[in-house]
C-alpha atoms as a PDB file:
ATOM      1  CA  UNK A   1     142.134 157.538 135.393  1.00  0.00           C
ATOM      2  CA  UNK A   2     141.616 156.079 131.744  1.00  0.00           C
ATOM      3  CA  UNK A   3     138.235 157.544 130.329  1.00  0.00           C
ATOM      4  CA  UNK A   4     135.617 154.189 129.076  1.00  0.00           C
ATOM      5  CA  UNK A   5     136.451 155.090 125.530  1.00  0.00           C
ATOM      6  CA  UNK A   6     140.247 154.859 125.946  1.00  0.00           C
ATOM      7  CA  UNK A   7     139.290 150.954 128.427  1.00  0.00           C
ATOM      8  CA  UNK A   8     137.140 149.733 125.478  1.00  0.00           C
ATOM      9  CA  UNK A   9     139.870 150.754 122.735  1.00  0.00           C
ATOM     10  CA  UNK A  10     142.176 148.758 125.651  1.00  0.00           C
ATOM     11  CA  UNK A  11     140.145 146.155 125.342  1.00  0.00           C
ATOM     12  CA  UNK A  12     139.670 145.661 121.713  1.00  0.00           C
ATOM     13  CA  UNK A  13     142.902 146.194 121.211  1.00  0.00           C
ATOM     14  CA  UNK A  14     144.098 143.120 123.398  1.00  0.00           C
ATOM     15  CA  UNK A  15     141.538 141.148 121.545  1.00  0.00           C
ATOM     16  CA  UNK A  16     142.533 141.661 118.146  1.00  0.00           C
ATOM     17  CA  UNK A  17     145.965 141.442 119.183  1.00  0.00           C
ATOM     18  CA  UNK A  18     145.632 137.437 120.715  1.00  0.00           C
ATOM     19  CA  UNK A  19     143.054 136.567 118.539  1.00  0.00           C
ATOM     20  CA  UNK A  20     140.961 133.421 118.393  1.00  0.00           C
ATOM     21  CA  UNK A  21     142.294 130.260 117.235  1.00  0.00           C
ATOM     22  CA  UNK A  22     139.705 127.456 116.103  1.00  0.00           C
ATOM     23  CA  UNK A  23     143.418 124.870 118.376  1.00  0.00           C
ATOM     24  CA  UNK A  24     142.509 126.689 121.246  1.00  0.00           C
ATOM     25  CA  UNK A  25     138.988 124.605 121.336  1.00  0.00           C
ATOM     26  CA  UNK A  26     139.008 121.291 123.127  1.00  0.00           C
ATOM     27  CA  UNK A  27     139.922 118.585 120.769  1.00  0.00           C
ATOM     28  CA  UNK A  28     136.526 116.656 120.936  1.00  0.00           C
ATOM     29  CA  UNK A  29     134.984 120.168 119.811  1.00  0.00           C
ATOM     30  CA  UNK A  30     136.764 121.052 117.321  1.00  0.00           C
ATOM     31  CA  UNK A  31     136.495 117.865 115.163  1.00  0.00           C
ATOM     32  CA  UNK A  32     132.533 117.786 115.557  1.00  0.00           C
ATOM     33  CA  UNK A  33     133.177 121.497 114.011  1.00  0.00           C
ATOM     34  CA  UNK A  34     135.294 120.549 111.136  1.00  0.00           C
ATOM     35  CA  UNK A  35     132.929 117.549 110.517  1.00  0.00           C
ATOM     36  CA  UNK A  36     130.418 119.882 109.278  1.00  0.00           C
ATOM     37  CA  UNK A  37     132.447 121.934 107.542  1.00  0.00           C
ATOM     38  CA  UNK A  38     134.172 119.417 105.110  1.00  0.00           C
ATOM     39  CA  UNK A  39     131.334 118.950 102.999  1.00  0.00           C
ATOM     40  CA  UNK A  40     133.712 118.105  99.804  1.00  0.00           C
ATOM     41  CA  UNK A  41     137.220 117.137  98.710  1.00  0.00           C
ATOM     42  CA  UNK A  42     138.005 120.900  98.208  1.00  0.00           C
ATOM     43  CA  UNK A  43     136.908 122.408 101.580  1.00  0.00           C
ATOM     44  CA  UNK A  44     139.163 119.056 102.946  1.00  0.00           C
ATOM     45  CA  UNK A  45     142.512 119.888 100.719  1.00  0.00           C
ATOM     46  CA  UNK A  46     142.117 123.482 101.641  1.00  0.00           C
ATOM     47  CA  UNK A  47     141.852 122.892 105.914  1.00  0.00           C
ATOM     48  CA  UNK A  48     144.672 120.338 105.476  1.00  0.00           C
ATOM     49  CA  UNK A  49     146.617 123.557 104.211  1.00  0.00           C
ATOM     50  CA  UNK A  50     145.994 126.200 107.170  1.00  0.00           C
ATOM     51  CA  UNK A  51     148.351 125.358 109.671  1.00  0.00           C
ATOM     52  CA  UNK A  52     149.698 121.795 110.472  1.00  0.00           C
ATOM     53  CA  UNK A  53     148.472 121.737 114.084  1.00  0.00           C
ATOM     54  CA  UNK A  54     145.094 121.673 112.194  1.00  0.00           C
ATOM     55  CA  UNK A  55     146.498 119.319 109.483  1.00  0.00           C
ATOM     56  CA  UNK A  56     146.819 116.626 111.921  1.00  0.00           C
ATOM     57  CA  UNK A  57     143.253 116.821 113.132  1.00  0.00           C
ATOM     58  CA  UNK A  58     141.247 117.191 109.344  1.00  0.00           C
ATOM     59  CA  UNK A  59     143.706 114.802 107.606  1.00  0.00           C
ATOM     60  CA  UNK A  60     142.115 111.411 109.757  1.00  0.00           C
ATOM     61  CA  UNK A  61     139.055 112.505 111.481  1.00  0.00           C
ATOM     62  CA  UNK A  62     137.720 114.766 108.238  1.00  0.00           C
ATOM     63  CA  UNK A  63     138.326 112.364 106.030  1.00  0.00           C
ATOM     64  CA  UNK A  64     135.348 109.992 107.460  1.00  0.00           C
ATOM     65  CA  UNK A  65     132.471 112.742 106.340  1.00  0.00           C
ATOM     66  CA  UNK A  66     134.342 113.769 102.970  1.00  0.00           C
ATOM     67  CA  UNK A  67     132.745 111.815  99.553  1.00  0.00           C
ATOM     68  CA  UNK A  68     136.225 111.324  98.149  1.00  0.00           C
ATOM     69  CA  UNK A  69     136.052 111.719  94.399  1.00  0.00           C
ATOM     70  CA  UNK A  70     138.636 110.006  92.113  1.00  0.00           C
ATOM     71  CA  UNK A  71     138.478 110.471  88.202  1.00  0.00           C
ATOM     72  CA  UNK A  72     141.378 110.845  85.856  1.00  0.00           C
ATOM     73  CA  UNK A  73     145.474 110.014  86.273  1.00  0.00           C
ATOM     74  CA  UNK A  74     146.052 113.067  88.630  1.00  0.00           C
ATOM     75  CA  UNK A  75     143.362 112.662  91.241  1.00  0.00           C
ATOM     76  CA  UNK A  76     144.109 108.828  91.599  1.00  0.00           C
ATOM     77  CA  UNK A  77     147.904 109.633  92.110  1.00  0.00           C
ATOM     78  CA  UNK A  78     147.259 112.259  94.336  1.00  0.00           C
ATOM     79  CA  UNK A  79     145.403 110.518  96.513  1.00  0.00           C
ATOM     80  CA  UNK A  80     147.481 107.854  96.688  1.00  0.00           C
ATOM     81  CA  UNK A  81     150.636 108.931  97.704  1.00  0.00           C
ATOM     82  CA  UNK A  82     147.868 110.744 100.734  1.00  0.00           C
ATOM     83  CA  UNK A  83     147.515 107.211 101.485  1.00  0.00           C
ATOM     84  CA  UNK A  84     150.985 106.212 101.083  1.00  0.00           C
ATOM     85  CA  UNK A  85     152.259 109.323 103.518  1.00  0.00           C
ATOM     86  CA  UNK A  86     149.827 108.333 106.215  1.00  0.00           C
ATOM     87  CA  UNK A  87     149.489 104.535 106.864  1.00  0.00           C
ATOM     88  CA  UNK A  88     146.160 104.795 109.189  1.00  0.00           C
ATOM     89  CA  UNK A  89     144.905 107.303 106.641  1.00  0.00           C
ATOM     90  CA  UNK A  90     142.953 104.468 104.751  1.00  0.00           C
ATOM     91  CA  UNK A  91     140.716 103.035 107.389  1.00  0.00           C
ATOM     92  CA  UNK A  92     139.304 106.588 107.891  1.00  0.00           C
ATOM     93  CA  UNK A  93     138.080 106.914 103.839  1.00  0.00           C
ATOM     94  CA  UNK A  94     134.033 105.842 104.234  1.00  0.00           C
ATOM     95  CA  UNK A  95     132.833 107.128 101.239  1.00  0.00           C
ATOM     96  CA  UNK A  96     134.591 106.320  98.028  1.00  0.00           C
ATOM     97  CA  UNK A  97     133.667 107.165  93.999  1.00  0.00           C
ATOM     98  CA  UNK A  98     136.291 105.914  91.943  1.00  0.00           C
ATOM     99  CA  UNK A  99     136.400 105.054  88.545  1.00  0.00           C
ATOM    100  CA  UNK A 100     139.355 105.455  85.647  1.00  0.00           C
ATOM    101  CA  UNK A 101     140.169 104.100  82.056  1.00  0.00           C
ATOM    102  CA  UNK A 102     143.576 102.261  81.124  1.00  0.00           C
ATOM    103  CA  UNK A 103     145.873  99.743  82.793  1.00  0.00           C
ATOM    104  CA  UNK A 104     147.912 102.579  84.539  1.00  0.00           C
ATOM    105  CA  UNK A 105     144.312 104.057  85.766  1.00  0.00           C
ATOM    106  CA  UNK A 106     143.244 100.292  86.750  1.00  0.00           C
ATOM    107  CA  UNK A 107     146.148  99.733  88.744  1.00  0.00           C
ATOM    108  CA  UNK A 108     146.135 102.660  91.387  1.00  0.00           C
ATOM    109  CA  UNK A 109     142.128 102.401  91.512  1.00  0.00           C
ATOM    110  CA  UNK A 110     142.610  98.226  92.811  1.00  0.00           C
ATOM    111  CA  UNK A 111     145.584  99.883  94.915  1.00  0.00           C
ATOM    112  CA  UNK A 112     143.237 102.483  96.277  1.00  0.00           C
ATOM    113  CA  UNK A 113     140.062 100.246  97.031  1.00  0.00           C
ATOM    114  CA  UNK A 114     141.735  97.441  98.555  1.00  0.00           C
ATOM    115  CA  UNK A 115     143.136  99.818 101.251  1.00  0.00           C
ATOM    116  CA  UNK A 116     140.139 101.714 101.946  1.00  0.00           C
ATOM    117  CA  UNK A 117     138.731  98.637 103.949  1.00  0.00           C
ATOM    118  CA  UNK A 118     136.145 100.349 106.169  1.00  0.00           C
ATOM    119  CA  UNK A 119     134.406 102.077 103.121  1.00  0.00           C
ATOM    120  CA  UNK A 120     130.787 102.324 103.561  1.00  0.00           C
ATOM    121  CA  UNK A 121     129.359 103.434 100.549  1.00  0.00           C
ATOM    122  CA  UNK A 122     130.993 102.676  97.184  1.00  0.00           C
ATOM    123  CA  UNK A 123     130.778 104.276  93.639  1.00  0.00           C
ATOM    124  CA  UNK A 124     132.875 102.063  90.886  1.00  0.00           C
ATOM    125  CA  UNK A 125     132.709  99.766  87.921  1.00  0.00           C
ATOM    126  CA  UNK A 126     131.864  96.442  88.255  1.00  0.00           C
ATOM    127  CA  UNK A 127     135.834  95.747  86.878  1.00  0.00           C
ATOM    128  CA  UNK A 128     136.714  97.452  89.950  1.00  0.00           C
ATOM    129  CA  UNK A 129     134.692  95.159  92.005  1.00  0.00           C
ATOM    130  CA  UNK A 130     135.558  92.079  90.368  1.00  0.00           C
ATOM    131  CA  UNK A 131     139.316  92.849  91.509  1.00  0.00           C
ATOM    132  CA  UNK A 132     137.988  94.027  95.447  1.00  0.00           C
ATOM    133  CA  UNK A 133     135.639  90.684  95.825  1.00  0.00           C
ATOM    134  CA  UNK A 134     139.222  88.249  93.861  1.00  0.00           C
ATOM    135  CA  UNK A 135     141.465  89.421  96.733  1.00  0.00           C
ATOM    136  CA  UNK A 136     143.147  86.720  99.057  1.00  0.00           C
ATOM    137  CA  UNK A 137     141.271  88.035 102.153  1.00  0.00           C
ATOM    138  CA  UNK A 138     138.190  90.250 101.973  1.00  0.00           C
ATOM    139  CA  UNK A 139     137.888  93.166 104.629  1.00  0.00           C
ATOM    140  CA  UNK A 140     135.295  95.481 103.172  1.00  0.00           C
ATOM    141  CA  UNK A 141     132.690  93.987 105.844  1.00  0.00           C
ATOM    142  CA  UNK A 142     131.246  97.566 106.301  1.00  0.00           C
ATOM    143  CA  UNK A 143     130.360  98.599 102.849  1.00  0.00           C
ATOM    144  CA  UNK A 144     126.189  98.419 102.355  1.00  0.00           C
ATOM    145  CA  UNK A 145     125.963 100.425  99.530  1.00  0.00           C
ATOM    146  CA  UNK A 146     127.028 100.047  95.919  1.00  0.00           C
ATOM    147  CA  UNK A 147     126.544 102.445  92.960  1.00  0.00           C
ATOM    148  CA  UNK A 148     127.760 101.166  89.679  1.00  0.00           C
ATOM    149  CA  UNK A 149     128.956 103.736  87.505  1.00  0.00           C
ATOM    150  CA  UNK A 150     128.843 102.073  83.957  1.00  0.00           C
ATOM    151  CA  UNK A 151     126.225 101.646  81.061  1.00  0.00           C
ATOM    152  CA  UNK A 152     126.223  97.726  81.064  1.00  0.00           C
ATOM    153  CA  UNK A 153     127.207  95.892  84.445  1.00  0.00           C
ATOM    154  CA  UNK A 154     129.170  92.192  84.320  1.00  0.00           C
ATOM    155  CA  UNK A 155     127.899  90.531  86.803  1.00  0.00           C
ATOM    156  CA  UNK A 156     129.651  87.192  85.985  1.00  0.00           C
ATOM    157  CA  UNK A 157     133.449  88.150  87.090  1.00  0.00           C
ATOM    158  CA  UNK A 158     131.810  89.879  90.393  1.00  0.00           C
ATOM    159  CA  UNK A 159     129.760  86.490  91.559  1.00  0.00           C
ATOM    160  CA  UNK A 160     132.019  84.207  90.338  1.00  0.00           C
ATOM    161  CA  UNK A 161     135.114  85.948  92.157  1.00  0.00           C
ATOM    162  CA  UNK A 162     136.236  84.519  95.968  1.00  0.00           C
ATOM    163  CA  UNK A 163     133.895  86.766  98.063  1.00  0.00           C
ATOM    164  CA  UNK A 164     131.516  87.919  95.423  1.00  0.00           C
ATOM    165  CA  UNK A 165     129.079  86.281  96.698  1.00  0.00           C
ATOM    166  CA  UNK A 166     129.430  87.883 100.712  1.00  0.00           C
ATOM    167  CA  UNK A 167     129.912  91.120  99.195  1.00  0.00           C
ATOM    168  CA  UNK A 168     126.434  91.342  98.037  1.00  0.00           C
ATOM    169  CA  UNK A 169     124.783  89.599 100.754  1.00  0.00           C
ATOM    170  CA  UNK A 170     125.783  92.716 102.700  1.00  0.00           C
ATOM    171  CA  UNK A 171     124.432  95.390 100.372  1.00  0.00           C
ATOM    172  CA  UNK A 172     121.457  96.878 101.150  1.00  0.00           C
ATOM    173  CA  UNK A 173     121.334 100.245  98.865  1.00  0.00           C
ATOM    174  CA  UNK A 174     122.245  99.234  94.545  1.00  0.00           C
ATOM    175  CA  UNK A 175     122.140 101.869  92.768  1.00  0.00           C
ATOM    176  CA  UNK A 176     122.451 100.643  88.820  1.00  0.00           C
ATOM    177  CA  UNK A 177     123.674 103.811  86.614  1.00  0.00           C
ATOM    178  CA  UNK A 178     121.455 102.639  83.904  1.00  0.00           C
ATOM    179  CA  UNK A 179     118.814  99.322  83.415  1.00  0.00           C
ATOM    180  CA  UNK A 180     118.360  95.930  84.867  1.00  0.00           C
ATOM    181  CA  UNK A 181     120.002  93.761  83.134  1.00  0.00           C
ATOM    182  CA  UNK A 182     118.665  89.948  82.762  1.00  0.00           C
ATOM    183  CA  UNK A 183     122.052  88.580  84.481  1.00  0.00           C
ATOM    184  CA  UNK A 184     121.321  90.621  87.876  1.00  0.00           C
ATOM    185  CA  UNK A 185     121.929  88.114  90.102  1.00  0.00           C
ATOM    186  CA  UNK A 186     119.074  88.549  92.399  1.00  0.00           C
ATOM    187  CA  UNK A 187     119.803  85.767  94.501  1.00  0.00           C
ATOM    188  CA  UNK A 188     122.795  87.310  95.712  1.00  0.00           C
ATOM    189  CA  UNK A 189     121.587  90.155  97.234  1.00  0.00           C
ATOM    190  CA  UNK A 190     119.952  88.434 100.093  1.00  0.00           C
ATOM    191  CA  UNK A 191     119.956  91.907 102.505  1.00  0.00           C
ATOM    192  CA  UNK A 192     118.637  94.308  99.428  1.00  0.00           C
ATOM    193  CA  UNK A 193     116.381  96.917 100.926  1.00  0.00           C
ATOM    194  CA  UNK A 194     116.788  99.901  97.985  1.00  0.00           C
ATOM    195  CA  UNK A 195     117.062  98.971  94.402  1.00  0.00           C
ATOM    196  CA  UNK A 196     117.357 101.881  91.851  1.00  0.00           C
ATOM    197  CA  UNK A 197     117.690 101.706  88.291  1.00  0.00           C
ATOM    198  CA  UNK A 198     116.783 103.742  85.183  1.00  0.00           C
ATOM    199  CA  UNK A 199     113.968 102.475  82.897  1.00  0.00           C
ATOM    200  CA  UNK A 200     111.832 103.891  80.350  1.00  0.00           C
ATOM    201  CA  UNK A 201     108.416 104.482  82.543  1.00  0.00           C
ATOM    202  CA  UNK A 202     106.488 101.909  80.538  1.00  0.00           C
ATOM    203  CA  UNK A 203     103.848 100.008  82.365  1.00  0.00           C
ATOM    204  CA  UNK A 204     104.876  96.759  80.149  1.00  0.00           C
ATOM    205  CA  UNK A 205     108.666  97.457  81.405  1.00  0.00           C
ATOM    206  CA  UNK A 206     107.912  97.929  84.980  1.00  0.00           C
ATOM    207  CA  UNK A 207     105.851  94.731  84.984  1.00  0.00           C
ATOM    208  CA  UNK A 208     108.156  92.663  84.167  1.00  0.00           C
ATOM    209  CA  UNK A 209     110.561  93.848  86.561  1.00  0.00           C
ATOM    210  CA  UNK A 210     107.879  93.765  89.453  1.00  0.00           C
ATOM    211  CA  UNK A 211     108.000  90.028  88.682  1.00  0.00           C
ATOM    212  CA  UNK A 212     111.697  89.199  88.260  1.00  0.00           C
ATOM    213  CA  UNK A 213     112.193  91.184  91.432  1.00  0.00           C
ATOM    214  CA  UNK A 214     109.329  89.562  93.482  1.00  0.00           C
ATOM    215  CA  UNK A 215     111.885  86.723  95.235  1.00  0.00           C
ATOM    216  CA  UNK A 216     113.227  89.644  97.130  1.00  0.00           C
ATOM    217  CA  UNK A 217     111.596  89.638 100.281  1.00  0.00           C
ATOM    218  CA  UNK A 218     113.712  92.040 101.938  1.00  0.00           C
ATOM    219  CA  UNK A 219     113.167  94.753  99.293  1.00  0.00           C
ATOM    220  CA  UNK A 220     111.507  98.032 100.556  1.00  0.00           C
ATOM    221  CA  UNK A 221     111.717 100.405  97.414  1.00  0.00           C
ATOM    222  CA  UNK A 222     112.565 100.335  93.987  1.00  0.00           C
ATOM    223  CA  UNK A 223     113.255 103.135  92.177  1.00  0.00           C
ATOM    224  CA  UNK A 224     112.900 103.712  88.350  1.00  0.00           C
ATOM    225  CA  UNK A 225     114.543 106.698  87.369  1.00  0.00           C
ATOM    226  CA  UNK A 226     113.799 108.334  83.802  1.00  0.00           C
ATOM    227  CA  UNK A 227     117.575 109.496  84.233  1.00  0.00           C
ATOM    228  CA  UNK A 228     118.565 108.062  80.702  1.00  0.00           C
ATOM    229  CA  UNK A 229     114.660 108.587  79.330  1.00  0.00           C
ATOM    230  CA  UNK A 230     114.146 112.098  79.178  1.00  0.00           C
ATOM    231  CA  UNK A 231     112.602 112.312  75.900  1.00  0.00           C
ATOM    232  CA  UNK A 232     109.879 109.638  77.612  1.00  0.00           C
ATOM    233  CA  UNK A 233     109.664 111.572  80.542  1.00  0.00           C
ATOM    234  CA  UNK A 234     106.597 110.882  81.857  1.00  0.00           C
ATOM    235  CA  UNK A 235     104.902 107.598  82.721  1.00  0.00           C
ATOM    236  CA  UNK A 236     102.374 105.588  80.230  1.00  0.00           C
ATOM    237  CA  UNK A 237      98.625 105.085  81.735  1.00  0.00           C
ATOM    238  CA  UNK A 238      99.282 101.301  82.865  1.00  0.00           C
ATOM    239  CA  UNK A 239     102.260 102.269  85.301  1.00  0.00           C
ATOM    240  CA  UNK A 240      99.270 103.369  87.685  1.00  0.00           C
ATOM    241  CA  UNK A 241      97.725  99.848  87.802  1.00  0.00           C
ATOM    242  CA  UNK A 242     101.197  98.427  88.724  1.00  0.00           C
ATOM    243  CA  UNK A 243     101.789 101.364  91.478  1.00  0.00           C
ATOM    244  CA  UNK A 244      98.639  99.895  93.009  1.00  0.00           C
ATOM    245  CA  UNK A 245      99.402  96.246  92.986  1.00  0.00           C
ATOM    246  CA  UNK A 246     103.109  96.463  93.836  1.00  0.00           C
ATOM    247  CA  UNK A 247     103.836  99.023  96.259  1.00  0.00           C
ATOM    248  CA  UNK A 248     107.634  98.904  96.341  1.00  0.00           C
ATOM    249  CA  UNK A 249     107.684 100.775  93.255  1.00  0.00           C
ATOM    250  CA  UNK A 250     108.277 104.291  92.694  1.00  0.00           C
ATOM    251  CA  UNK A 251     108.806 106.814  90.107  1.00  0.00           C
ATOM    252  CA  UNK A 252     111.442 109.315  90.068  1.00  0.00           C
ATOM    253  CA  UNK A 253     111.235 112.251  87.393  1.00  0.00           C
ATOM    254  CA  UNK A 254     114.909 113.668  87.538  1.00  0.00           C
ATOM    255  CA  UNK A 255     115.147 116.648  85.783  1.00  0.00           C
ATOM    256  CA  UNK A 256     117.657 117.510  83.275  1.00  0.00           C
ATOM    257  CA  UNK A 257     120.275 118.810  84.957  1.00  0.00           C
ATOM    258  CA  UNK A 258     120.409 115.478  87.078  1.00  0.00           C
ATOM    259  CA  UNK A 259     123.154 113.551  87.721  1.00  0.00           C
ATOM    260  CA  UNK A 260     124.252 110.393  89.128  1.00  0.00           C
ATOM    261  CA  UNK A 261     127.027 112.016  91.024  1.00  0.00           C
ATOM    262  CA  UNK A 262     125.392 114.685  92.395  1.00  0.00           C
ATOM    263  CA  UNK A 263     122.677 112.172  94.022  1.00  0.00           C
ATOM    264  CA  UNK A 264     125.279 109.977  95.359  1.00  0.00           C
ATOM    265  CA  UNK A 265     126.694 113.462  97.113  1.00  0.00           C
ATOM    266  CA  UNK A 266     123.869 114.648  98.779  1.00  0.00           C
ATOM    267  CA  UNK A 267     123.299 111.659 100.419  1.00  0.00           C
ATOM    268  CA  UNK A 268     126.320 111.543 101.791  1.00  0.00           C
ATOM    269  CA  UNK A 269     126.053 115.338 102.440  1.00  0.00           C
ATOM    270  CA  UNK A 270     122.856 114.845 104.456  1.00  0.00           C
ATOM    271  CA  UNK A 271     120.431 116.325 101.509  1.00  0.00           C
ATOM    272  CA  UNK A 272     117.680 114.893 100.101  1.00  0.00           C
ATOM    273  CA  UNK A 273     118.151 111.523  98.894  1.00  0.00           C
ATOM    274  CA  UNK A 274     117.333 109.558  95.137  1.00  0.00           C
ATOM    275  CA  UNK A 275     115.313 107.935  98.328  1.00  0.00           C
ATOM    276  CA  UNK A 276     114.140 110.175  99.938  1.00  0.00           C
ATOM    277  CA  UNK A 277     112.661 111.977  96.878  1.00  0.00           C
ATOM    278  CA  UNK A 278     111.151 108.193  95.615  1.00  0.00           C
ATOM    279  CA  UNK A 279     109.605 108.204  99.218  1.00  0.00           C
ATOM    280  CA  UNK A 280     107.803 111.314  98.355  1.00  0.00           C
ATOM    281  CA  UNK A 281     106.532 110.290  94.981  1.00  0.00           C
ATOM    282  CA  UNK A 282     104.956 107.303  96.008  1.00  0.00           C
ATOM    283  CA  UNK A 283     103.345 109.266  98.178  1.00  0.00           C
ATOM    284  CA  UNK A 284     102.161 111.802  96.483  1.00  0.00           C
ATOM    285  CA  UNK A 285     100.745 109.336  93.289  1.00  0.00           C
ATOM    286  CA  UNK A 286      99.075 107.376  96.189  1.00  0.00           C
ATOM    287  CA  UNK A 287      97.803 110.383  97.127  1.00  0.00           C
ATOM    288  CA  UNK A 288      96.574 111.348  93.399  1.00  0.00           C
ATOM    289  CA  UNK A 289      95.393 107.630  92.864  1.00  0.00           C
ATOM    290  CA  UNK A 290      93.353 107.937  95.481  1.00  0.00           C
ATOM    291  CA  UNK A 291      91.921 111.097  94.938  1.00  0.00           C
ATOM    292  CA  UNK A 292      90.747 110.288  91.559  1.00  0.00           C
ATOM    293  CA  UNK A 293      89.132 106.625  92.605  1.00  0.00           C
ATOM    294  CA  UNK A 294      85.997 106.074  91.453  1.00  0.00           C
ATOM    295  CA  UNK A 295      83.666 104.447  94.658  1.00  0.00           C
ATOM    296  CA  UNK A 296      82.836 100.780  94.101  1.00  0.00           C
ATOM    297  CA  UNK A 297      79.323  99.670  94.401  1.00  0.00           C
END
């Protein structure tokens, strides 16, 4: 009879000889697995590539939780023949950052968008989204939130365009790479909860923004980043006074090594939020306000 050491050898043996293969898990299983693990375009290109039982699971149901990134010639081509090779692949993309220079770059990005109908969050320039909201039909129903991506917005083109104006009424989340400008068309954005911008933190700045934004029922939070202020980093003695009376506001000291596309990511990654992290501030200056009060009467 076989000694145990010569059965458990047996046994190893058989088990590094068949092996464990992430196909032989039940279908439903295995995406929720690969869901978590395709936290960027990378992690997506390389599962696509291990064995094409696999490919045909990542490529569609991945390719809802990736933040698909688009900059420069070869990354917009790419992607679009992706598209081109798999005719459902499109409806799958949820969240899109896109943005190019030049007529050839133009072109695929208003090709890309315009397929991607069931995109849910949406990183471009407002060129882009003049040319999404001046198509003949509009689809893009499930897209809430918008991240411009330029130093100066044009807002005319985008409200002026055939569904311009129902493409903000469904936005809820604006994030504006740099300030807000005097053409934001507020009354647009009838459904704006989050509003984030970045603004010198100057109590005479903020004020006047707390007052041009006060039609806005539906607004929750608004964010002024120092993103673009760093040399002003810190805010003056009056933004206290309007943290009391307007309690939307909020702060947000990004560090240096902040950027607009790595916010953007780790929301979609599950991290900590630009709102999350103004939900904290605000807290914690109420907290300091209120520390430091001095007792009436």
């Amino acid at each position: 009879p076989s000694s145990p050491a010569t059965m458990t050898k047996s046994r190893k043996a058989r088990v590094v000889k068949g092996g464990f293969r992430l196909e032989q898990l039940p279908v439903e299983l295995l995406q929720e697995v690969l869901s978590f693990t395709t936290s960027s375009a990378g992690v997506y290109r390389s599962l696509l590539l291990v064995s094409k039982s696999l490919n045909s699971i990542v490529k569609l149901h991945c390719l809802q939780v990736v933040p698909v990134v688009l900059q420069g010639i070869e990354k917009l081509r790419s992607f679009d023949r992706l598209l081109a090779s798999s005719p459902k692949s499109p409806s799958y993309v949820r969240y899109l950052w896109i943005y190019g220079q030049g007529l050839k770059e133009w072109e695929l990005i208003d090709s890309i968008v315009a397929r991607c109908s069931n995109v849910v969050a949406l990183s471009c320039n407002s060129r882009t989204l003049a040319s999404l909201c001046s198509s003949p039909s509009f689809l893009h129903t499930r897209c809430t939130e918008l991240t411009l991506i330029e130093s100066w917005h044009d807002w005319k083109p985008i409200v002026a365009a055939r569904h311009g104006s129902q493409y903000c009424a469904q936005i809820t989340h604006l994030r504006l790479y740099q300030g807000l400008d005097p053409e934001f068309p507020k009354r647009y954005f009838t459904n704006l909860t989050h509003l984030a911008f970045s603004c010198s933190p100057i109590g005479d700045y903020l004020k006047r923004y707390s007052g041009y934004l006060s039609g806005l029922r539906s607004l929750l939070l608004i964010v002024a980043t120092n993103a673009e202020w760093h040399y002003n980093s810190f805010p003056d003695a009056s933004v206290s006074e309007l943290l009391e009376n307007d309690r939307r506001f909020a702060i947000l000291q990004c560090r240096e090594d902040w950027t607009e596309f790595g916010a953007w990511r780790d929301r979609i990654r599950g991290g900590r939020s630009l709102w999350e992290q103004a939900e904290v501030s605000r807290k914690s200056m109420q907290v300091f306000r209120d520390a430091f009060k001095i007792p009436q009467g």
